[in-house]
Protein backbone atom coordinates (compact mmCIF):
# COMPACT_ATOMS: atom_id res chain seq x y z
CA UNK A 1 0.00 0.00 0.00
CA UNK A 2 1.11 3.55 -0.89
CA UNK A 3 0.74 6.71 1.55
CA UNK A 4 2.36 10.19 0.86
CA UNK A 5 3.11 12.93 2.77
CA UNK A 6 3.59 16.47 2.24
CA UNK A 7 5.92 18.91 3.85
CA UNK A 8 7.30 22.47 3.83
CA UNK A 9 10.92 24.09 3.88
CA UNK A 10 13.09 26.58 2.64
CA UNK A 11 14.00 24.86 -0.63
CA UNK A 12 12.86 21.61 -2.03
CA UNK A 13 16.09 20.00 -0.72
CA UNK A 14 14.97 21.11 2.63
CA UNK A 15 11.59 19.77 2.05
CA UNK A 16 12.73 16.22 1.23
CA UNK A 17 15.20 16.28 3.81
CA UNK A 18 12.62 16.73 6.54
CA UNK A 19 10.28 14.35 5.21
CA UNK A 20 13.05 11.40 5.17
CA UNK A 21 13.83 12.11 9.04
CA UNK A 22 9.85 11.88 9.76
CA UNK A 23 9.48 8.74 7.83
CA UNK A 24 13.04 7.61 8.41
CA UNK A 25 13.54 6.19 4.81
CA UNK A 26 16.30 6.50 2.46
CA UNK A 27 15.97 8.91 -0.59
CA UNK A 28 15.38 5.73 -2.81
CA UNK A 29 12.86 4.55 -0.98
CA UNK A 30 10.44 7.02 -1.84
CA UNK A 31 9.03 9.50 -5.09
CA UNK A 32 9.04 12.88 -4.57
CA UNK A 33 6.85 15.26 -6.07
CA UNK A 34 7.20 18.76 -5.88
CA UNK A 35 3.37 20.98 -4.94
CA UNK A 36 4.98 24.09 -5.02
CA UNK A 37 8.78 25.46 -5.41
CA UNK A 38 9.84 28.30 -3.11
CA UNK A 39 9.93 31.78 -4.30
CA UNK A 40 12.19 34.44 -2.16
CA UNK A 41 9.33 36.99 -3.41
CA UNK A 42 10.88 40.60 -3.69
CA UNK A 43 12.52 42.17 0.01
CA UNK A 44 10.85 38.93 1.59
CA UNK A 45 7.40 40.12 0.88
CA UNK A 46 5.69 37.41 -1.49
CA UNK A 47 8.07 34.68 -0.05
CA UNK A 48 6.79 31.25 0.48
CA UNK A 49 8.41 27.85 1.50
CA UNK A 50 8.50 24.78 -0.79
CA UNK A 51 5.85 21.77 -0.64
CA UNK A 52 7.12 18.78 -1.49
CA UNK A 53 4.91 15.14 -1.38
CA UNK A 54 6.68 12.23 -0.79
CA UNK A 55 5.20 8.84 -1.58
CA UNK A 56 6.31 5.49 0.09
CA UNK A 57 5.23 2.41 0.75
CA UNK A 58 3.38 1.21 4.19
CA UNK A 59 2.80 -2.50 5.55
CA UNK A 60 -0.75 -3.37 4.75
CA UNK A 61 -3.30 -4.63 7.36
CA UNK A 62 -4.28 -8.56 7.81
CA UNK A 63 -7.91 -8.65 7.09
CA UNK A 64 -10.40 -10.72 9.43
CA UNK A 65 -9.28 -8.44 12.27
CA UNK A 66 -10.94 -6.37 14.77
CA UNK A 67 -10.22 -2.50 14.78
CA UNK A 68 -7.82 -2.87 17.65
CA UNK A 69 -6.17 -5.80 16.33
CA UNK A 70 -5.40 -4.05 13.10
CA UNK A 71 -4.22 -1.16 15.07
CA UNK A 72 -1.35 -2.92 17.06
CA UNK A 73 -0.59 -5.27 14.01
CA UNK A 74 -0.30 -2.74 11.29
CA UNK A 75 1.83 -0.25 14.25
CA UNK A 76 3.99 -3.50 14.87
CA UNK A 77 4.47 -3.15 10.95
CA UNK A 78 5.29 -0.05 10.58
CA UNK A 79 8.01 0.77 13.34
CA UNK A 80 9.73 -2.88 12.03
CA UNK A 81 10.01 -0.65 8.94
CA UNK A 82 11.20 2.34 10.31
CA UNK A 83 13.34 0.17 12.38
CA UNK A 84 12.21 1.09 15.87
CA UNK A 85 11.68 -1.02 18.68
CA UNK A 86 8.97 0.45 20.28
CA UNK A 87 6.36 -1.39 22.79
CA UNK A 88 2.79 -0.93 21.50
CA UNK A 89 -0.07 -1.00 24.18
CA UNK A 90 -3.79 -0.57 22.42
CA UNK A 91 -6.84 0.43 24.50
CA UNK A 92 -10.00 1.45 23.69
CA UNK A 93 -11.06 5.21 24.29
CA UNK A 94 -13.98 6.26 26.00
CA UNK A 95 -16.55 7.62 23.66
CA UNK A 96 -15.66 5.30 21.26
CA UNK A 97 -12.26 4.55 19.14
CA UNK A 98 -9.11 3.16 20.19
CA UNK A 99 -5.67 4.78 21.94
CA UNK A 100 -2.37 3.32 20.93
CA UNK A 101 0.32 4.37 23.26
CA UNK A 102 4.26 3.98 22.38
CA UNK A 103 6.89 3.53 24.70
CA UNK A 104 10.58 2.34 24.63
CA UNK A 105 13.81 4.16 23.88
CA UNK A 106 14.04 6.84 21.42
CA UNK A 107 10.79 7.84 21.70
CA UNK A 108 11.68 11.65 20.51
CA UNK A 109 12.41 10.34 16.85
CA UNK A 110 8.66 9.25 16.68
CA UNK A 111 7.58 12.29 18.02
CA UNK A 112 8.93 14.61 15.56
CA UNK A 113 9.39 18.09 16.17
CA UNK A 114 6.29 19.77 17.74
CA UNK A 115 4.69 15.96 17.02
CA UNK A 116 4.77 15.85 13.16
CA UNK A 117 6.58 12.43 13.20
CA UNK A 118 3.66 11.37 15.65
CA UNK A 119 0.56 13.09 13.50
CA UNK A 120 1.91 11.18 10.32
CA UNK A 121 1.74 8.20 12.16
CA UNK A 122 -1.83 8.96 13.61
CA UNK A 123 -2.86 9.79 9.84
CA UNK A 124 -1.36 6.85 8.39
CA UNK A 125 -2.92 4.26 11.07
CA UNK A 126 -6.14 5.74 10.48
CA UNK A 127 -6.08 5.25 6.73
CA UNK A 128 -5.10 1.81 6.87
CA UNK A 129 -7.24 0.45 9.62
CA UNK A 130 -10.51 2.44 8.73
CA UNK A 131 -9.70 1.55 4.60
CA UNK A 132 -12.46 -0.66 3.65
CA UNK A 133 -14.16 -0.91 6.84
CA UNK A 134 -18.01 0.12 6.39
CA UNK A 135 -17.84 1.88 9.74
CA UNK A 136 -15.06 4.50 10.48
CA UNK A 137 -13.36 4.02 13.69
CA UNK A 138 -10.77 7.24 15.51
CA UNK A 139 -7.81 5.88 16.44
CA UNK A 140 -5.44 8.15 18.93
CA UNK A 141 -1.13 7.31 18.38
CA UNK A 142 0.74 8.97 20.88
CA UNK A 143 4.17 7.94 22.66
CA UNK A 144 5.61 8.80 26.40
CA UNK A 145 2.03 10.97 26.80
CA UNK A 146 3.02 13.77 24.10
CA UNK A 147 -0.37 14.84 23.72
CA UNK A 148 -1.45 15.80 27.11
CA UNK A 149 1.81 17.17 28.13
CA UNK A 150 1.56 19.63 24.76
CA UNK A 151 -2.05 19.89 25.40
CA UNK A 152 -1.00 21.76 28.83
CA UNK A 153 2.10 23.77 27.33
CA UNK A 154 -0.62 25.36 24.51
CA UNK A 155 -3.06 25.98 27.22
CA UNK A 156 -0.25 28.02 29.27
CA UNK A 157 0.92 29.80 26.38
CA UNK A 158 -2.46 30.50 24.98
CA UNK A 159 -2.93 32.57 28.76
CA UNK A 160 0.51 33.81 28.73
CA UNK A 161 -0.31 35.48 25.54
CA UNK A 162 -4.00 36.58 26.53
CA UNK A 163 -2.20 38.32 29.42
CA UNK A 164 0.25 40.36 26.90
CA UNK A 165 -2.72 41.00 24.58
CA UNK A 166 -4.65 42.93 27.56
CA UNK A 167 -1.27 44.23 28.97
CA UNK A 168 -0.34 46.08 25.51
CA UNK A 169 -3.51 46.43 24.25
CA UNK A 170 -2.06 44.67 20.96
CA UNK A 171 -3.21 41.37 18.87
CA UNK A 172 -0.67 38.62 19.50
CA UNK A 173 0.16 35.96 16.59
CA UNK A 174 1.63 32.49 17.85
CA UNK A 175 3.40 30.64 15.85
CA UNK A 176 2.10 28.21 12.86
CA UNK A 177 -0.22 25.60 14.17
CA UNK A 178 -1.97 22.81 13.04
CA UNK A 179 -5.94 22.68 13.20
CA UNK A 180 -5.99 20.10 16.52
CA UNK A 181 -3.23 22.72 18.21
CA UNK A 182 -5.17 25.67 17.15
CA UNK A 183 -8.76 24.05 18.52
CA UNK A 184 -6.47 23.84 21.70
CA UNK A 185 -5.81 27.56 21.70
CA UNK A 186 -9.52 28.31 21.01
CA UNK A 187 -10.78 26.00 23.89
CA UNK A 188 -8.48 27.25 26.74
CA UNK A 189 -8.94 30.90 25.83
CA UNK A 190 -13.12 30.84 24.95
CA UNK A 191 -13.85 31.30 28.40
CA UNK A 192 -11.21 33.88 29.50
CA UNK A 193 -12.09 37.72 29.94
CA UNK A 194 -11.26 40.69 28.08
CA UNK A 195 -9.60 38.39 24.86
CA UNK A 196 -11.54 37.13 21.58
CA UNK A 197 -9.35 34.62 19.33
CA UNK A 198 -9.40 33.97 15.33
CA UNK A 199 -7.09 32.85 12.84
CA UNK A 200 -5.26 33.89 10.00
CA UNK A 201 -2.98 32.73 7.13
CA UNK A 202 -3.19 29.23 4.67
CA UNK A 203 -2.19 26.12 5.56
CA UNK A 204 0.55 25.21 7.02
CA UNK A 205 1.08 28.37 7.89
CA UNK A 206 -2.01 29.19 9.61
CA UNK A 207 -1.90 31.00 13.24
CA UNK A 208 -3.69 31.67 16.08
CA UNK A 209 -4.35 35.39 16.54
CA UNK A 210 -5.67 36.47 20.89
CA UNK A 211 -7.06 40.19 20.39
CA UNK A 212 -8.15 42.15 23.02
CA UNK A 213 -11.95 41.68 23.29
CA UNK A 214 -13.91 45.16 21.75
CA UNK A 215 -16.57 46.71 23.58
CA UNK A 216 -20.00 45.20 22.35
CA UNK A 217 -18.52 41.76 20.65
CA UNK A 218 -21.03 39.77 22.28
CA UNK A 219 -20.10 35.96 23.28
CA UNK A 220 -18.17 34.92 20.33
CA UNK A 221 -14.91 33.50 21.59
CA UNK A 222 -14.61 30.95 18.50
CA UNK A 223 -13.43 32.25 15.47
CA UNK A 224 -11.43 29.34 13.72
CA UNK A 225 -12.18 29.85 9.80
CA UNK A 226 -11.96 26.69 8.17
């Protein structure tokens, strides 16, 4: 079974280069197509990074299995392939779907910076355990509890920055987020006084924007344009 990726940087080169260290896979494992080359745009304005998809090939799923039986077997696949040895521990989640938690050494490979390693391997397990299936089930990857412990670093900088934003009487713009860390943002912050949050930019460079709240704006806390 085939699966791609895509992923930004500076040049194509750069692009490809991060995209090997997520997957861990040599150069001729993999295609490479290229979305979109970078342009340095005039004085930096007009600049954008390169988007390159990278296609490779994934262990495919025994059928006759139940969802969390696919889970571990096609997870057990896939590290084999990426050569980690990595302790797999499935569970089902309450409300329905199943958790697969990660452990062993070397854990921070997996993880990827800010968790991209870890969301490509949440995507992927999805798409190969829920293919065919006539009803869709969520399955949650994480390793050494990444999620909740970035979960409660968002929701401390998302009030750190609320606090600036009233201080300075100024908008604040965090840095690029994906649309699970940005819901975080949204969540911790709908509730607080005085700040109202939306979001700006394209993928992947879309942000999180706290503003202070003006007179007369009512209850709407939840901005997020999809």
């Amino acid at each position: 079974m085939q699966n791609s990726i895509e992923v930004t940087g500076k040049t194509e080169e750069e692009a490809v280069a991060s995209a090997l260290r997520q997957l861990d896979l040599q150069r001729d494992e993999v295609s490479i197509e290229i979305v979109e080359r970078a342009r340095s745009g005039f004085l930096r304005i007009g600049a954008s990074p390169a988007v390159v998809r990278v296609i490779y090939d994934v262990p495919d799923v025994p059928s006759g299995q139940d969802a969390e039986e696919k889970t571990k077997s096609f997870l057990e696949g896939l590290l084999s392939r990426m050569g980690v040895d990595a302790g797999v521990t499935i569970k089902p989640r309450e409300g329905g779907g199943v958790s697969a938690e990660l452990s062993g050494a070397g854990m921070g490979a997996i993880i990827g910076r800010r968790g991209e390693t870890l969301d490509a391997i949440q995507h992927l397990t999805n798409y190969a355990v829920n293919r065919g299936a006539g009803e869709r089930t969520h399955i949650s990857v994480d390793a050494e509890n990444y999620r909740s412990k970035r979960e409660e670093s968002l929701a401390r900088l998302a009030e750190k920055m609320a606090v600036k934003a009233l201080k300075y009487h100024r908008s604040m713009a965090l840095e690029p987020m994906n649309s699970y860390e940005r819901h975080v943002i949204h969540t911790a912050l709908q509730n607080y006084e005085g700040v109202t949050t939306g979001s700006t930019g394209v993928e992947p460079n879309r942000r999180v924007v706290i503003s202070c709240e003006k007179s007369g704006a009512g209850n709407e806390k939840f901005k997020e344009q999809r």
